[in-house]
Each structure stands twice: as structure tokens, then as C-alpha cells.
Protein backbone atom coordinates (compact mmCIF):
# COMPACT_ATOMS: atom_id res chain seq x y z
CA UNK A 1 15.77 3.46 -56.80
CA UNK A 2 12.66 3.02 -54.47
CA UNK A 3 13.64 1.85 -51.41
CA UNK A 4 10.67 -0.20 -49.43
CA UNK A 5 10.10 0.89 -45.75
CA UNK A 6 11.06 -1.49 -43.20
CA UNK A 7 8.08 -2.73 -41.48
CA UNK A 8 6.77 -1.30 -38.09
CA UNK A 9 3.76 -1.96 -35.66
CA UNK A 10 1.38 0.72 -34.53
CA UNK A 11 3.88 1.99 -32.60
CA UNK A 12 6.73 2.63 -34.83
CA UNK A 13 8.82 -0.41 -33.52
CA UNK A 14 10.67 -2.29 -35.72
CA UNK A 15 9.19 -5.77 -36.68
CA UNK A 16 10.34 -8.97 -38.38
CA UNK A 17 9.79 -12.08 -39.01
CA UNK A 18 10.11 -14.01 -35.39
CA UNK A 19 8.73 -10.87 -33.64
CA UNK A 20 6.43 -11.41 -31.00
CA UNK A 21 3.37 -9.20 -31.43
CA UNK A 22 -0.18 -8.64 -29.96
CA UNK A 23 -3.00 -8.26 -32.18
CA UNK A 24 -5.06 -4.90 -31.03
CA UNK A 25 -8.00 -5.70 -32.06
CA UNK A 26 -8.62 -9.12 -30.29
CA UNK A 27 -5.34 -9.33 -27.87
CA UNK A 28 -4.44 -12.05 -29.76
CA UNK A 29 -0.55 -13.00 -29.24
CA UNK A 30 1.85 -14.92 -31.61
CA UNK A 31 5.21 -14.48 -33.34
CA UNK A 32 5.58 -13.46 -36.62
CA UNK A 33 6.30 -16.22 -39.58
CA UNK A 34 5.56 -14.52 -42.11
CA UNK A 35 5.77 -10.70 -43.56
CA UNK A 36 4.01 -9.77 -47.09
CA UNK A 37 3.27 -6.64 -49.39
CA UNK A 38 0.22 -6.49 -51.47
CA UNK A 39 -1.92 -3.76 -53.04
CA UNK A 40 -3.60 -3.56 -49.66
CA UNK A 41 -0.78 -2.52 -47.35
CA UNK A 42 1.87 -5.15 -45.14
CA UNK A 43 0.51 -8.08 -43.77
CA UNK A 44 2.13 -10.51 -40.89
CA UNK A 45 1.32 -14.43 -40.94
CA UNK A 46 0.70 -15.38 -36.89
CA UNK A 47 1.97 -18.85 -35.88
CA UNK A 48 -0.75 -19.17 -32.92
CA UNK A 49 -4.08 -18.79 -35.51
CA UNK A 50 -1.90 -19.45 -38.97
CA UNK A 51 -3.60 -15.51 -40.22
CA UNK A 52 -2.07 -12.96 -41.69
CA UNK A 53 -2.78 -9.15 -39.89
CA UNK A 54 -2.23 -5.73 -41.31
CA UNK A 55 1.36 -4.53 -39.68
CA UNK A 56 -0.24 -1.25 -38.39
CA UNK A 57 -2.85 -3.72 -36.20
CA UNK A 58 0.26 -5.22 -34.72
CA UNK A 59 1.50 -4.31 -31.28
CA UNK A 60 5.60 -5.99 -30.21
CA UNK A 61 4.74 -7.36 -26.80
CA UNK A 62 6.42 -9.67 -24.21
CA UNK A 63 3.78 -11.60 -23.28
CA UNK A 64 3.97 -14.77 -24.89
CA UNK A 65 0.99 -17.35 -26.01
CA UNK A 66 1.32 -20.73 -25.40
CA UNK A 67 -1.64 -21.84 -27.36
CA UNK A 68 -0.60 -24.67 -29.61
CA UNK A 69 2.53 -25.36 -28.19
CA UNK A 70 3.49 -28.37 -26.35
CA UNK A 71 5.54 -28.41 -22.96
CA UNK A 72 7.97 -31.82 -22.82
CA UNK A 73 8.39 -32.20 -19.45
CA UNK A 74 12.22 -33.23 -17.88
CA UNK A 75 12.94 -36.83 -16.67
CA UNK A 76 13.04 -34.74 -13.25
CA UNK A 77 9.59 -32.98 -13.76
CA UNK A 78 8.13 -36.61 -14.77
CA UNK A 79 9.72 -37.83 -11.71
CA UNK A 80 7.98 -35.21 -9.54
CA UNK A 81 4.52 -35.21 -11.10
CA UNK A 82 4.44 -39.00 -10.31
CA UNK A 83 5.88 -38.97 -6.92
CA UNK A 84 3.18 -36.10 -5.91
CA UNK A 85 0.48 -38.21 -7.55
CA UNK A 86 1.45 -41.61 -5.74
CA UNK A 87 1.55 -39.69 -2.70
CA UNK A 88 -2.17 -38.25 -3.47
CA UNK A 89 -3.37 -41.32 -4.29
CA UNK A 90 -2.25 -43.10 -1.29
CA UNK A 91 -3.58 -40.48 0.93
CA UNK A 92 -7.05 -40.91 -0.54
CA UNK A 93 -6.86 -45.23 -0.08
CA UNK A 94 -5.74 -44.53 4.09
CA UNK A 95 -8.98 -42.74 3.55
CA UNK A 96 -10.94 -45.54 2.95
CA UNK A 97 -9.78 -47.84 4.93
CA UNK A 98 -9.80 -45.20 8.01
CA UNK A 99 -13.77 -44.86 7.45
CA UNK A 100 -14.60 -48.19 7.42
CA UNK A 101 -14.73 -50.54 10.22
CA UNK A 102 -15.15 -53.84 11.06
CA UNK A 103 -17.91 -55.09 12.55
């Protein structure tokens, strides 16, 4: 019975599917969807460019990409991001009237 080697990046870590892995060649980072065997050698699909990379170009790494993803913002951060806007905003129309005069 062949048993298939568990896949690893170029470092001999351990990688699966939801990994999150930097591409060497490019410092390209993304988590892992996707792991697949060919003729050619182990390939991992990234989620951030939707390619698949040879496992032994993969590095596991902390820093995490945010390319793609969306960040919903809390009913508090809304609440925040309008109040410092208003606040902006009516700094800018005392402005206006402050530098112009009657006359």
C-alpha cells in the first residue's frame, strides 16, 4: 500500500486546505482552498488570485491579505465614521463663513 505524503511548504510545515501561505516568488498572500496532485508535483488553489502554486513555492505565514475581502462595518463603527465626518464637515462651513465678510 503506497501511502501519499502529506503536503508541506518549502519549509517542511504542514499545510492544508485553509492554510494561510505566502507565495515566494511574488509575496503574494492567501489561504489555501484548494490542494491537488498531478503528474507535475502538488499544487495549492489561492483564494486572493483564484491560482493554483506548486506546494514547495508555498511559505505558512501570519500575515494575512485583505485583497478581495470586504470589511462590514458595526452599527457603532457606522455611528463613528459619521459623527467624525459631520464634525469635519462643519468645521470646513465655520470656515467659510469666518473668511467672508460683510461689507
Amino acid at each position: 500500500m503506497n501511502e501519499v505524503p502529506k503536503p508541506v511548504d518549502i519549509d517542511g510545515k504542514p499545510i492544508n486546505v485553509g492554510s494561510n501561505v505566502r507565495y515566494i516568488n511574488t509575496d503574494t498572500i492567501g489561504v489555501i482552498e484548494d490542494i491537488t496532485t498531478d503528474d507535475e508535483g502538488t499544487w495549492a488553489l489561492l483564494d486572493t488570485t483564484q491560482l493554483y502554486y506548486r506546494i514547495d513555492t508555498l511559505q505558512i505565514t501570519e500575515k494575512v491579505s485583505t485583497k478581495g475581502k470586504e470589511h462590514v462595518l458595526t452599527k457603532e463603527e457606522a455611528k463613528e465614521l459619521i459623527k467624525a465626518h459631520s464634525e469635519t464637515g462643519q468645521e470646513k462651513v465655520e470656515d467659510v463663513f469666518q473668511a467672508t465678510g460683510g461689507g
